[in-house]
Protein backbone atom coordinates (compact mmCIF):
# COMPACT_ATOMS: atom_id res chain seq x y z
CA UNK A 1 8.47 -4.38 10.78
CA UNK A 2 5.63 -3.06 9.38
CA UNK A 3 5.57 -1.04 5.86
CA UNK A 4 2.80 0.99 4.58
CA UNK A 5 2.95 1.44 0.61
CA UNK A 6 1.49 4.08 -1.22
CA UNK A 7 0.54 2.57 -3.78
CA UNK A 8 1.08 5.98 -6.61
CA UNK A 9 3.92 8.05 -7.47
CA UNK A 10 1.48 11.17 -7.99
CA UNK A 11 2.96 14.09 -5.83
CA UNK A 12 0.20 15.47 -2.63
CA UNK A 13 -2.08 12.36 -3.59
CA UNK A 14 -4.92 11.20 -1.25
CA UNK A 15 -3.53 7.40 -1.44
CA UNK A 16 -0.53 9.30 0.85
CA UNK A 17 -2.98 11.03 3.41
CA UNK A 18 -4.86 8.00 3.50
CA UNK A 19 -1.45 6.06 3.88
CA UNK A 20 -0.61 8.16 6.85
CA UNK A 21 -4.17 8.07 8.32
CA UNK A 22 -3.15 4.34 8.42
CA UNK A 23 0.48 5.29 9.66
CA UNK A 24 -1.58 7.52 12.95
CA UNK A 25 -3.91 5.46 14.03
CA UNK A 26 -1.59 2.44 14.02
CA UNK A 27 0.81 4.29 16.52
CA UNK A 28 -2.43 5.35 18.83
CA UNK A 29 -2.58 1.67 19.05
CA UNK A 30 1.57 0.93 20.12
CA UNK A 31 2.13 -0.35 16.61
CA UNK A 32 5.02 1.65 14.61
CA UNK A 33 4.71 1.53 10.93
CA UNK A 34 7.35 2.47 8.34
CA UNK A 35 5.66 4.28 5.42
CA UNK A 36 6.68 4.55 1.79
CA UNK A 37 5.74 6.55 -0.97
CA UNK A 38 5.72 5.38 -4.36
CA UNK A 39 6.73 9.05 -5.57
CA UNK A 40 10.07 8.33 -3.71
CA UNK A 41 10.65 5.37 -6.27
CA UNK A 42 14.06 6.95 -8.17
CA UNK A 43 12.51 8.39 -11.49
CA UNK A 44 15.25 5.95 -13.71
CA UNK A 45 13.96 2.25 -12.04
CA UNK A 46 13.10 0.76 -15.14
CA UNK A 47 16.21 1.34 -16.55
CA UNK A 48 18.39 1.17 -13.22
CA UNK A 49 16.38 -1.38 -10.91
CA UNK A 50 15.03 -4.38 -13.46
CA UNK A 51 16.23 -7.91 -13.81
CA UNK A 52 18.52 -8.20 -11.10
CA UNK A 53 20.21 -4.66 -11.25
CA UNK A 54 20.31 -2.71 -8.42
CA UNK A 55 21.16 1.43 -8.16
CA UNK A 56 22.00 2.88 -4.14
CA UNK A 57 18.82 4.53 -4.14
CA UNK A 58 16.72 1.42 -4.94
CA UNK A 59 18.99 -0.66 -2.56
CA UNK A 60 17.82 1.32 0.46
CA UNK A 61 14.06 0.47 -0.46
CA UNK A 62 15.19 -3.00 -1.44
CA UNK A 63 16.47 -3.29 2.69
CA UNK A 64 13.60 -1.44 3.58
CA UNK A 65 11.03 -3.93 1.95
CA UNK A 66 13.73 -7.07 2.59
CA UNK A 67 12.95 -6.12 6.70
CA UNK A 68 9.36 -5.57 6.41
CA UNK A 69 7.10 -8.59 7.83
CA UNK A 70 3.99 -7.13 6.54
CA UNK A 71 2.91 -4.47 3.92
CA UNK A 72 0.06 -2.51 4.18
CA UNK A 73 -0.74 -1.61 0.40
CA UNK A 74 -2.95 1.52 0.10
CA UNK A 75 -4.10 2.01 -3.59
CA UNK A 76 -6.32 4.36 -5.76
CA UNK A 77 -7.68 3.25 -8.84
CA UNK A 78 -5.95 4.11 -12.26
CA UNK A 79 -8.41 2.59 -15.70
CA UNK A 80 -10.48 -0.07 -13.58
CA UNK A 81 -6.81 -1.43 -11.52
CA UNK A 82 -3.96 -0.58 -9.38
CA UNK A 83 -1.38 1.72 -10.40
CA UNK A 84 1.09 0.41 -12.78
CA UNK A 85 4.20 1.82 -10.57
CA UNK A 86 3.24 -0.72 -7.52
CA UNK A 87 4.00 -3.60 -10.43
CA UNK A 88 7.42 -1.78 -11.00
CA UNK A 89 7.94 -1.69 -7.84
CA UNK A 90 6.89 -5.89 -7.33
CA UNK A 91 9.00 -6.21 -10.09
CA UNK A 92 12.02 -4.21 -9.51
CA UNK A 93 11.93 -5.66 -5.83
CA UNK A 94 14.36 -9.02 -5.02
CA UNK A 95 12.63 -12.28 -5.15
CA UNK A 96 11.92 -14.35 -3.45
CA UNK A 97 13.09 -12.45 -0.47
CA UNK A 98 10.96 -9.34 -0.73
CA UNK A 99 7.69 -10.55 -0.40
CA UNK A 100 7.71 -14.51 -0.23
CA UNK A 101 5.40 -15.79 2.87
CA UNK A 102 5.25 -12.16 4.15
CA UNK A 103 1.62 -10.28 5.32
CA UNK A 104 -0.16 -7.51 3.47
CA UNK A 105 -3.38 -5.70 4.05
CA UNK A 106 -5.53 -3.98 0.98
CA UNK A 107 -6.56 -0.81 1.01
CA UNK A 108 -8.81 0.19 -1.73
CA UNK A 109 -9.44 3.86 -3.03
CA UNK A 110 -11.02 5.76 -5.88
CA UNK A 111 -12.97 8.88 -6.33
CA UNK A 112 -15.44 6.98 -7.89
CA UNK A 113 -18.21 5.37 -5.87
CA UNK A 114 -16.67 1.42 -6.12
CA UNK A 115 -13.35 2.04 -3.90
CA UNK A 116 -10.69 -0.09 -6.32
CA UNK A 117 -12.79 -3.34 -6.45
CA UNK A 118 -11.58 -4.26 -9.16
CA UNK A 119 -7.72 -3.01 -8.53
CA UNK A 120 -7.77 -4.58 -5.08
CA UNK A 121 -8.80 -7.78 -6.97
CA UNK A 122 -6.10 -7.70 -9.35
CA UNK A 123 -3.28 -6.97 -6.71
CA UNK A 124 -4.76 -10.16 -4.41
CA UNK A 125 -3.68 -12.45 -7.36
CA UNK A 126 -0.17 -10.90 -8.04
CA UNK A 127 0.00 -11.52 -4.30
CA UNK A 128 -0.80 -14.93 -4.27
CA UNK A 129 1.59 -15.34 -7.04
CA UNK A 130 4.23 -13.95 -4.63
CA UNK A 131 2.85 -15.82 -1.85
CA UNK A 132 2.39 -12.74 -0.06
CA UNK A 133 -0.72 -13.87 2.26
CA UNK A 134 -3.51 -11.30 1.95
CA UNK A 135 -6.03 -10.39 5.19
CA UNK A 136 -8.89 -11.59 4.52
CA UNK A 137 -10.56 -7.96 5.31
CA UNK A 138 -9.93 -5.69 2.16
CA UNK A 139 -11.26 -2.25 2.47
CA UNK A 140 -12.78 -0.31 -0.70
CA UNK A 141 -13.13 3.41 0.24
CA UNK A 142 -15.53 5.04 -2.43
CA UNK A 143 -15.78 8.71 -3.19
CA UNK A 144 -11.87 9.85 -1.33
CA UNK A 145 -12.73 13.55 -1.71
CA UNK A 146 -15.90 13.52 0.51
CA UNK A 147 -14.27 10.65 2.60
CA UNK A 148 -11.01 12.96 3.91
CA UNK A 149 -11.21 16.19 5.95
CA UNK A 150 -9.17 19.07 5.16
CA UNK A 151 -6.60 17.47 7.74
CA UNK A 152 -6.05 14.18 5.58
CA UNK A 153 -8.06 12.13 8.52
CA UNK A 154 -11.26 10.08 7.12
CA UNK A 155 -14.70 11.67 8.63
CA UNK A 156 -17.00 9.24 7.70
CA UNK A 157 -18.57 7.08 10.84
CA UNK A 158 -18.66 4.15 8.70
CA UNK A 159 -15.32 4.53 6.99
CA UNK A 160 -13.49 4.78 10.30
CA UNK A 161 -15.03 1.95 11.98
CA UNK A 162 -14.17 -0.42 8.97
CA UNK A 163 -10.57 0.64 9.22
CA UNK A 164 -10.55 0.36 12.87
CA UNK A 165 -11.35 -3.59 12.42
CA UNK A 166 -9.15 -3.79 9.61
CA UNK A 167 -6.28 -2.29 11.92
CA UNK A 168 -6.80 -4.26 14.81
CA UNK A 169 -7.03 -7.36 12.41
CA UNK A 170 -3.97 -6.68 10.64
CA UNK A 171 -2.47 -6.35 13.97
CA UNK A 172 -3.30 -9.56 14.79
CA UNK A 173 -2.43 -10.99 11.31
């Protein structure tokens, strides 16, 4: 199974239409992806989900990430890194059985004009950590409001053909 996380709990957020951008053109291609908002975390989890407790709520996204073979992490920048709610959710999340020897693609995002470099960077080493094997083929998409049509769907030539080989490679993966 396939999971694609995105990666903030910020309510409308272009990390989600980029998320399901990911979600569409992976079922034009046969492959069904789950996908999973971070805003969907339940608002309590460091009080309810840490150090080996467990609410219902988190439990269903604990068997949702327990069945997923690969992750497909798409995440904006917040202060020069990822979002601090994917590491509650790393950390909140079983182990070893979450992630351990499990697949994940990058997706980088920012309305700035670097795409998450550094963020991107800084989630391949808690991955490694994990030993959640990365595709090589991390994607940094720069300037998200001029990047995304009023439908949510990337317009850029460029943009779409990276994705495209990022897709077909994490298919492969």
């Amino acid at each position: 199974m396939i999971t694609i996380i995105a990666a903030t709990n910020r309510l409308n957020s272009n990390t989600l239409k980029v998320a399901k951008y990911y979600q569409n053109n992976l079922k034009l291609k046969g492959v069904d992806a789950e996908l999973f908002s971070l805003e969907h975390l339940p608002a309590d989890v460091l009080n309810t989900d840490m150090y080996g407790k467990r609410s219902a709520a988190f439990q269903k996204i604990q068997e949702q990430i327990t069945a997923t073979d690969k992750f497909l992490f798409v995440m904006p920048e917040y202060n020069g890194s990822f979002p601090g709610v994917l590491k509650v959710l790393i950390d909140a999340c079983a182990f070893p059985e979450s992630f351990f020897e499990k697949k994940a693609a990058l997706v980088g995002i920012s309305s700035g004009k670097y795409g998450n470099i550094r963020g991107v960077d800084h989630f391949t080493g808690v991955c490694h950590y994990i030993r959640l094997h990365v595709l090589p083929l991390r994607l940094h998409i720069p300037n998200i409001r001029t990047e995304l049509d009023a439908d949510g769907n990337l317009n850029q030539q460029d943009t779409i053909k990276f994705v495209n080989e990022q897709i077909e490679a994490f298919i492969n993966f």
